[in-house]
N, C-alpha and C. Protein backbone atom coordinates (compact mmCIF):
# COMPACT_ATOMS: atom_id res chain seq x y z
N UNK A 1 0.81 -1.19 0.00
CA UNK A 1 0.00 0.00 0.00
C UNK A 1 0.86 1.26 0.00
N UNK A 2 2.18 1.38 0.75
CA UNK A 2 2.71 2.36 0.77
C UNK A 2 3.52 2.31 -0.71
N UNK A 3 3.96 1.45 -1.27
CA UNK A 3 4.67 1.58 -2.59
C UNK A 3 3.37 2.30 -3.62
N UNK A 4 2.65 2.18 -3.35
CA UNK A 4 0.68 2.51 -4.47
C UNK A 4 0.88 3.93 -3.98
N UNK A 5 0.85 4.83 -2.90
CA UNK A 5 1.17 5.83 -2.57
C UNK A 5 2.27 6.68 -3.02
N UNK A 6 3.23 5.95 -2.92
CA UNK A 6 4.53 6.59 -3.33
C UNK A 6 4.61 6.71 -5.04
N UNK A 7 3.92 6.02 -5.70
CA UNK A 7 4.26 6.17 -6.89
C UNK A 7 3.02 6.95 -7.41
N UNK A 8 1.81 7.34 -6.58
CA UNK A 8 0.61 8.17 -7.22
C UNK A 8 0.96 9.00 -6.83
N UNK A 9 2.08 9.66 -5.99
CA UNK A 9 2.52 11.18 -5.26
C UNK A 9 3.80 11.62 -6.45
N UNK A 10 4.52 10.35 -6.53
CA UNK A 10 5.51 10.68 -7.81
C UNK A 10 4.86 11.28 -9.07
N UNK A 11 3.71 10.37 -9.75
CA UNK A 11 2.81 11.16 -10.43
C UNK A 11 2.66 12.34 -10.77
N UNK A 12 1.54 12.58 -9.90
CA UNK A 12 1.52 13.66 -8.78
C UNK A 12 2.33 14.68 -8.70
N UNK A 13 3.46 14.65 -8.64
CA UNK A 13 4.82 15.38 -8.91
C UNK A 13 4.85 15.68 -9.93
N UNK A 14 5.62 15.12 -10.51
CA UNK A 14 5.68 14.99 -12.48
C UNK A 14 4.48 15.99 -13.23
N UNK A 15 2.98 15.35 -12.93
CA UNK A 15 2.38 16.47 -13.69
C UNK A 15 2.59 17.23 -13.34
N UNK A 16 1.97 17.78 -11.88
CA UNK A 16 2.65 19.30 -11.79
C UNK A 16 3.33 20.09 -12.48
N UNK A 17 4.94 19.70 -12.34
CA UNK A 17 6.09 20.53 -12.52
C UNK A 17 5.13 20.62 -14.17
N UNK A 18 4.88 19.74 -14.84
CA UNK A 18 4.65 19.83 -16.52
C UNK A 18 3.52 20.45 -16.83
N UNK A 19 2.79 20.69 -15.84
CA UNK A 19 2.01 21.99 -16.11
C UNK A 19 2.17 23.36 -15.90
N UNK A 20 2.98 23.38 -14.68
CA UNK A 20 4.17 24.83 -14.72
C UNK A 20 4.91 24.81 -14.99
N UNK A 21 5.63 24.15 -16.36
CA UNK A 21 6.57 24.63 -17.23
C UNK A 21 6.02 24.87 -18.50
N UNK A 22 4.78 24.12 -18.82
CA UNK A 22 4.10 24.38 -19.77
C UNK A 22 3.14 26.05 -20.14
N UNK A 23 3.08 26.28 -19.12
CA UNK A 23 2.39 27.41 -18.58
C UNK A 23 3.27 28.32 -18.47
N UNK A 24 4.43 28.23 -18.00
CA UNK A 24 5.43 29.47 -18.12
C UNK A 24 6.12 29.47 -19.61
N UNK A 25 5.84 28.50 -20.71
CA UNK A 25 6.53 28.87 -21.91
C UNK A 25 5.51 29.38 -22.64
N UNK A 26 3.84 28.99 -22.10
CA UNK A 26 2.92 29.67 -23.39
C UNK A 26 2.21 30.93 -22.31
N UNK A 27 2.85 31.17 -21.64
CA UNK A 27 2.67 32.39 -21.06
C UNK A 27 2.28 33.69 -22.14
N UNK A 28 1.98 34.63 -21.75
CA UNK A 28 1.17 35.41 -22.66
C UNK A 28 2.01 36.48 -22.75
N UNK A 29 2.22 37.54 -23.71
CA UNK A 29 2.90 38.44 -23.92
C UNK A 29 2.60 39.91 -23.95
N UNK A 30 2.71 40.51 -23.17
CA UNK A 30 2.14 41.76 -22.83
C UNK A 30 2.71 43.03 -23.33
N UNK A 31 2.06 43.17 -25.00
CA UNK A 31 2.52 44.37 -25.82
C UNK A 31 2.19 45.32 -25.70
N UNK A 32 1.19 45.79 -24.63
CA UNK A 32 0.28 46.92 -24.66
C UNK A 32 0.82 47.79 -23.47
N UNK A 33 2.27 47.42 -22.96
CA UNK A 33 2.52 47.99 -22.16
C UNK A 33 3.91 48.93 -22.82
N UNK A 34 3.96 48.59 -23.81
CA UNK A 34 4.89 49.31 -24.24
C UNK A 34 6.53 49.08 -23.86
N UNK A 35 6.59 47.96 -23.10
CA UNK A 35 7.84 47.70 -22.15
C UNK A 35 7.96 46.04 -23.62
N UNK A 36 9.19 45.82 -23.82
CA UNK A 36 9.54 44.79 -24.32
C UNK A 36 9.21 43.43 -23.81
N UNK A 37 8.80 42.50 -25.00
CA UNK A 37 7.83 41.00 -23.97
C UNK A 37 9.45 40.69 -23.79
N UNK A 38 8.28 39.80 -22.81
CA UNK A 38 9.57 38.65 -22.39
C UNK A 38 10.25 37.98 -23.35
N UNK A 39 9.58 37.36 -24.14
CA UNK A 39 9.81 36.33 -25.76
C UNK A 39 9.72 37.15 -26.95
N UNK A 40 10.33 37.81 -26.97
CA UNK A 40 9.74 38.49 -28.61
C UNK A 40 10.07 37.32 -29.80
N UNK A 41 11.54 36.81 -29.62
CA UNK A 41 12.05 35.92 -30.58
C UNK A 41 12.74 34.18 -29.66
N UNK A 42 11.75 33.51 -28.75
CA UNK A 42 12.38 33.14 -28.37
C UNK A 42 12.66 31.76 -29.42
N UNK A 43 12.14 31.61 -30.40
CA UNK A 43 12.52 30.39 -31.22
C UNK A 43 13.30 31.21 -32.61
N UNK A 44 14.26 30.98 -32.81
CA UNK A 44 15.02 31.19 -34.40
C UNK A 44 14.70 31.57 -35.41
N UNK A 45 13.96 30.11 -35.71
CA UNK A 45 13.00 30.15 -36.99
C UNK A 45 11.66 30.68 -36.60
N UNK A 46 11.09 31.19 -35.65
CA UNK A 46 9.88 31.99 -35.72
C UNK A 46 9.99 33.69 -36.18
N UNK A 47 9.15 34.22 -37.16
CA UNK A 47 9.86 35.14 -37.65
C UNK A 47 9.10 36.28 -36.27
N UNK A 48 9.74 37.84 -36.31
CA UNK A 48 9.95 38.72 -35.08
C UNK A 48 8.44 39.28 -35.51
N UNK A 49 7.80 39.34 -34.82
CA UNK A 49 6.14 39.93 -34.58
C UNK A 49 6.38 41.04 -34.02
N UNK A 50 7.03 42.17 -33.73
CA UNK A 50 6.85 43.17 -33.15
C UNK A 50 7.72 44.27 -34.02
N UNK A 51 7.54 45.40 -34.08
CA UNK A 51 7.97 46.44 -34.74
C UNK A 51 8.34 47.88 -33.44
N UNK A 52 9.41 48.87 -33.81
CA UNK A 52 9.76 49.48 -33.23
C UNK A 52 8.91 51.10 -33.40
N UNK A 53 8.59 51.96 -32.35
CA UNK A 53 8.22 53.09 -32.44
C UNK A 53 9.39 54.00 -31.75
N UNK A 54 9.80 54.73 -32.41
CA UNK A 54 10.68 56.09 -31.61
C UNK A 54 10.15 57.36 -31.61
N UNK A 55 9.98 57.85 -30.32
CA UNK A 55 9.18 59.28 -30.01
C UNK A 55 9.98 60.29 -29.81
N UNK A 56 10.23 61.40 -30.27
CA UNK A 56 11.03 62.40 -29.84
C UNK A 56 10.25 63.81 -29.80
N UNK A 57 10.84 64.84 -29.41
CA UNK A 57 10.04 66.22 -29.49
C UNK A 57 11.04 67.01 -28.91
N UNK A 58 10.62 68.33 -29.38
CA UNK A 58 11.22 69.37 -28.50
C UNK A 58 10.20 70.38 -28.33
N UNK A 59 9.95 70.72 -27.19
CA UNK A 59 10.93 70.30 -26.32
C UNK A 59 10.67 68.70 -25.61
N UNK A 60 12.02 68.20 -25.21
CA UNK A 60 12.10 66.72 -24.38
C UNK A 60 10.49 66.46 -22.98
N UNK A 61 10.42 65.58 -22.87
CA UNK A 61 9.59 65.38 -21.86
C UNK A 61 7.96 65.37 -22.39
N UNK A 62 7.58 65.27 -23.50
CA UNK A 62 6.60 65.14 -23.76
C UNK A 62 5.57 64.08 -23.41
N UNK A 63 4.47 64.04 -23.20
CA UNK A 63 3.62 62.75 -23.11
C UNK A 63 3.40 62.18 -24.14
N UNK A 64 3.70 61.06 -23.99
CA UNK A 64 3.25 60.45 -25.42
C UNK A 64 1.77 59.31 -24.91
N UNK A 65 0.98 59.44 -25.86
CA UNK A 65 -0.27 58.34 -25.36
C UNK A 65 0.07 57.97 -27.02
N UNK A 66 -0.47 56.53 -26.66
CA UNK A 66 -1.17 55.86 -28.18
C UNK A 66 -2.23 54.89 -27.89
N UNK A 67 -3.61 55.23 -28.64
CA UNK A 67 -4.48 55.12 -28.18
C UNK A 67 -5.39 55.18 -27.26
N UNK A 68 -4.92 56.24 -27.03
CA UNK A 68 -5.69 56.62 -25.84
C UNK A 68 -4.90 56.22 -24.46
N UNK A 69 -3.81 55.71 -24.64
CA UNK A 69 -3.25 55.03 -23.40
C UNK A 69 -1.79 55.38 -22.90
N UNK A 70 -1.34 56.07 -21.98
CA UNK A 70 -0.56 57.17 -21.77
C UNK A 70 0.88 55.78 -21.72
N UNK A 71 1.82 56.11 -22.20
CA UNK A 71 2.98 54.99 -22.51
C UNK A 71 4.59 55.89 -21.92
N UNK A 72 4.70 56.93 -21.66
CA UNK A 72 5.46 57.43 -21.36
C UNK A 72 5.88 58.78 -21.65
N UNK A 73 7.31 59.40 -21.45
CA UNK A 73 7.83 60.40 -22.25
C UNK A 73 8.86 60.47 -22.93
N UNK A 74 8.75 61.83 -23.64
CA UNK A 74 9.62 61.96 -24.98
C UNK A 74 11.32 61.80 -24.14
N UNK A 75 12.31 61.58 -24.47
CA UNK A 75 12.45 60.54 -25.74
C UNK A 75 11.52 59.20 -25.49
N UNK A 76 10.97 58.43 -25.99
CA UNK A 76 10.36 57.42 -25.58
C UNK A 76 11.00 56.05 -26.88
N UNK A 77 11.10 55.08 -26.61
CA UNK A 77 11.04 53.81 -27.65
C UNK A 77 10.35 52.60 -27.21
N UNK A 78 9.04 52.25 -27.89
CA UNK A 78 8.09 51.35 -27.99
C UNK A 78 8.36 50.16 -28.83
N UNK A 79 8.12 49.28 -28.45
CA UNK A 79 7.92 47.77 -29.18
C UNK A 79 6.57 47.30 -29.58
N UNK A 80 6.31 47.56 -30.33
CA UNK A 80 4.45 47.43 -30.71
C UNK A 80 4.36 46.22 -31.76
N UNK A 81 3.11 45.73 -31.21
CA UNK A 81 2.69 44.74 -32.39
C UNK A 81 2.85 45.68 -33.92
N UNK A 82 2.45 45.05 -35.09
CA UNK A 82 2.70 46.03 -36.17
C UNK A 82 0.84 46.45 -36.34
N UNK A 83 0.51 47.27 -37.28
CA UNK A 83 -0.08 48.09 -37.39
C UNK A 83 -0.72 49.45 -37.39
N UNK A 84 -1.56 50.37 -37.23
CA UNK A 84 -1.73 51.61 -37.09
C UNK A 84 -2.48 52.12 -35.90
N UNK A 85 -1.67 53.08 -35.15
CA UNK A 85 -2.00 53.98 -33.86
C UNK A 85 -1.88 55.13 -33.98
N UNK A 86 -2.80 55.41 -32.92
CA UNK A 86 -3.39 57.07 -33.14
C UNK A 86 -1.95 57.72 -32.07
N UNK A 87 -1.38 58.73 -32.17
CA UNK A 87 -0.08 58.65 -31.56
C UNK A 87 -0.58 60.31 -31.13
N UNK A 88 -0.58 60.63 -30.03
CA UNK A 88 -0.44 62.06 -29.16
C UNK A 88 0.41 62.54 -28.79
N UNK A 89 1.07 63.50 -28.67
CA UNK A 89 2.82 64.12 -27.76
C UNK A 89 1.53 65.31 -26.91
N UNK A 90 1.87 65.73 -25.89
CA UNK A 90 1.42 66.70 -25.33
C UNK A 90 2.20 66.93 -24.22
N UNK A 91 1.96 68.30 -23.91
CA UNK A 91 3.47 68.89 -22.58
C UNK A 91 2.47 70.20 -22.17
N UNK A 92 2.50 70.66 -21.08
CA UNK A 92 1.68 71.45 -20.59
C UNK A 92 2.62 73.11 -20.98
N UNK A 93 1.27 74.12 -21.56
CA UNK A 93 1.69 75.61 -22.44
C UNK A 93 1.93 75.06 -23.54
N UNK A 94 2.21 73.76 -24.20
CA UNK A 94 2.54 73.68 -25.50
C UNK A 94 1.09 72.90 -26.46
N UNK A 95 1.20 73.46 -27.81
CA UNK A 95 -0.08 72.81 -28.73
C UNK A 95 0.13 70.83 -28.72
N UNK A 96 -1.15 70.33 -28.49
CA UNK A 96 -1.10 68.97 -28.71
C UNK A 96 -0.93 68.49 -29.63
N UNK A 97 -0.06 67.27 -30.24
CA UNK A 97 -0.04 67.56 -31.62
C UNK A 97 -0.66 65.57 -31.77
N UNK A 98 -1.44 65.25 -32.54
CA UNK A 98 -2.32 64.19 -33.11
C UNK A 98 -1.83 63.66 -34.16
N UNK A 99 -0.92 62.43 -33.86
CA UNK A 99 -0.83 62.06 -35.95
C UNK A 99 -1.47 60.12 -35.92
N UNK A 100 -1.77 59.61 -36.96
CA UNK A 100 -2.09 58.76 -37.00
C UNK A 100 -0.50 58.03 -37.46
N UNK A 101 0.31 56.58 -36.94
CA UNK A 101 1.69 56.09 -37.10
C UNK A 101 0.90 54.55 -37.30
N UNK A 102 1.77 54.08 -38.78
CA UNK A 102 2.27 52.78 -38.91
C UNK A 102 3.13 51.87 -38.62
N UNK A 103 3.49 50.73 -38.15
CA UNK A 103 4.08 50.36 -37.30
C UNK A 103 4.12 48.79 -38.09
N UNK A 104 5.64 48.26 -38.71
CA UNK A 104 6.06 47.19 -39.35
C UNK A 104 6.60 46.20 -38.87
N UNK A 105 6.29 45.06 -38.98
CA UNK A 105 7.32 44.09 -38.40
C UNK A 105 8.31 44.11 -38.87
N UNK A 106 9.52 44.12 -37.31
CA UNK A 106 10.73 43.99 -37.62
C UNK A 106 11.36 45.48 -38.39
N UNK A 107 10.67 47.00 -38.03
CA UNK A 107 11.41 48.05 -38.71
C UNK A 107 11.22 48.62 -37.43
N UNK A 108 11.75 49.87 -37.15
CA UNK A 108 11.28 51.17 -36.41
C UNK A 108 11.15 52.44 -37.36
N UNK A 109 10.26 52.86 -36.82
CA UNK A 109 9.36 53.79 -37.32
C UNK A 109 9.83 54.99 -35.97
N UNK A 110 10.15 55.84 -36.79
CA UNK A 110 10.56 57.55 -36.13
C UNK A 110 9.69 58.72 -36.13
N UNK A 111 9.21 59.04 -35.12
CA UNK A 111 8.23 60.41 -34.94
C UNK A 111 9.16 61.07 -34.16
N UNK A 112 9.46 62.38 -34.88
CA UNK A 112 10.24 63.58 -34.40
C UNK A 112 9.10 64.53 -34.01
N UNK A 113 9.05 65.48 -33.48
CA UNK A 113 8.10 66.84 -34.07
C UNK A 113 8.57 67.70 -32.42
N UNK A 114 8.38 69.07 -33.05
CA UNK A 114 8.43 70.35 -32.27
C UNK A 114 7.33 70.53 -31.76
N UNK A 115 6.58 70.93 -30.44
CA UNK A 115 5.61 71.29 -30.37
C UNK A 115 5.65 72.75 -30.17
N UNK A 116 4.65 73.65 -30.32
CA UNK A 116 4.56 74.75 -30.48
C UNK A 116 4.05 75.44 -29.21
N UNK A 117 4.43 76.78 -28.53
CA UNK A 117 3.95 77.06 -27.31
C UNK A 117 2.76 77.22 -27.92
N UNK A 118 1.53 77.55 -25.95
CA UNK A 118 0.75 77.78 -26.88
C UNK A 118 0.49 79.68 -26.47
N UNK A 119 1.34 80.65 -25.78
CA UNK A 119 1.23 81.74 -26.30
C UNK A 119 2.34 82.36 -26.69
């Protein structure tokens, strides 16, 4: 009886660990934070799913939101899935400035711009 025990706890064991290792490799990847995933490329032959954004302005320190979702300040560099975002710079006395940015796998994409006081 105790050998029937010992080997349904070994079990027991085994799956475990193979469901938390399984679980920490298809773990999920969190692009919307603007911070680099964990895995961007962790297999070779998988080709790179994410594309680069660079924010700049002058003056420095700008807010940058994209989509509506505040990501940091100027200078700023983003890792974004690819596609198109609504991209904001704003800094307080200065004009907000609105552009719509495309965003490629595997390129970076550069937004410079001046903002303008606003008197």
């Amino acid at each position: 009886m105790a050998d029937k025990k010992a080997v349904v706890g070994a079990v027991l064991l085994v799956l475990f660990s193979g469901i938390l290792l399984l679980s920490n490799y298809f773990g999920g990847e969190n692009f919307d934070t603007g911070n680099v995933p964990r895995r961007v490329n962790s297999d070779p032959w998988r080709p790179l799913v994410v594309g680069t954004l660079q924010v700049d302005s002058i003056p420095s320190g700008a807010t940058v939101t994209i989509d509506g979702t505040v990501k940091g300040s100027t200078p700023l560099e983003l890792k974004l899935r690819p596609g198109s975002y609504s991209l904001q710079i704003s800094r307080i006395g200065y004009n907000t400035r609105i552009q719509n940015v495309n965003v490629e796998v595997a390129e970076t994409t550069f937004v410079q711009t001046e903002l303008m006081p606003l008197y």
